[in-house]
Protein backbone atom coordinates (compact mmCIF):
# COMPACT_ATOMS: atom_id res chain seq x y z
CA UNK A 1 -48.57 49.65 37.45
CA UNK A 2 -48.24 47.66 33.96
CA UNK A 3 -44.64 47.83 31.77
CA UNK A 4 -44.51 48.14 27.92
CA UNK A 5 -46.44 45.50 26.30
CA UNK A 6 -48.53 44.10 29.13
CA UNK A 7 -50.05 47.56 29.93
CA UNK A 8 -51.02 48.07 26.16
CA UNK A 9 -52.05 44.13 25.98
CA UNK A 10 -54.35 44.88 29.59
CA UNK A 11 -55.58 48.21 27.58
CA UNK A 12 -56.53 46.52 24.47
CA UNK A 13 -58.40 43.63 26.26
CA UNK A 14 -60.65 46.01 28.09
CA UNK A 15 -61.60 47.96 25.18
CA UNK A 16 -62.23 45.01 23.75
CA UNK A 17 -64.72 43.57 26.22
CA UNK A 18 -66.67 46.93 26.10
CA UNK A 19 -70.61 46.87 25.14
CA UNK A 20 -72.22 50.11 24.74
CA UNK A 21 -75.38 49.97 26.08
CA UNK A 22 -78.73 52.23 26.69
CA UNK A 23 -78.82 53.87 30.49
CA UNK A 24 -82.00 51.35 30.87
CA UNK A 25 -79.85 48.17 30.35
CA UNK A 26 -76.87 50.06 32.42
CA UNK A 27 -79.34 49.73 34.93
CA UNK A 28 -80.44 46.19 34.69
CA UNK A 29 -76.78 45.22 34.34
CA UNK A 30 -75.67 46.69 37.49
CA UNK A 31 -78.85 45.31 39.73
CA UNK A 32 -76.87 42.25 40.73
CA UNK A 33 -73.32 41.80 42.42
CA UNK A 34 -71.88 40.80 40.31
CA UNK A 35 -73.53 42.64 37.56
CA UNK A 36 -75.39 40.13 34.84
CA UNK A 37 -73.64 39.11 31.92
CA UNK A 38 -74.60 40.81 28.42
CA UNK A 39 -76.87 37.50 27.46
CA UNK A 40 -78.48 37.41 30.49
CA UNK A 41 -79.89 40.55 30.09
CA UNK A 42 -81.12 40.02 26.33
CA UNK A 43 -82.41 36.80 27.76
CA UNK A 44 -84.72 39.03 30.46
CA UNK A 45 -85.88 41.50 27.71
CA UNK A 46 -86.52 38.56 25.30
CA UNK A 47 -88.71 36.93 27.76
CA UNK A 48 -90.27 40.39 28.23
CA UNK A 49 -91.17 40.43 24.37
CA UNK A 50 -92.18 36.90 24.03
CA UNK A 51 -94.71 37.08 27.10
CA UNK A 52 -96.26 40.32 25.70
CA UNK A 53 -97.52 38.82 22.37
């Protein structure tokens, strides 16, 4: 598939790009094709937070 330094350069970029996150935001992440982005799911639990004060 990849030779030499591209396959280690594709390797290191997706490690990279990686977020560990909690099953429940693995969850929220994945309810949309294409899945939300990282900030857009901080955004919804942020507005979760804010409206519950």
């Amino acid at each position: 598939m990849y030779q030499g330094e591209d396959e280690q350069r594709t390797i290191d970029n997706a490690i990279s790009n990686l977020i560990p996150v909690c099953a429940s935001c693995h969850r929220v992440i994945h309810r949309a094709r294409p899945p939300y982005q990282m900030e857009e799911v901080k955004d919804f639990y942020q507005a979760q937070l804010d409206s519950s004060i």
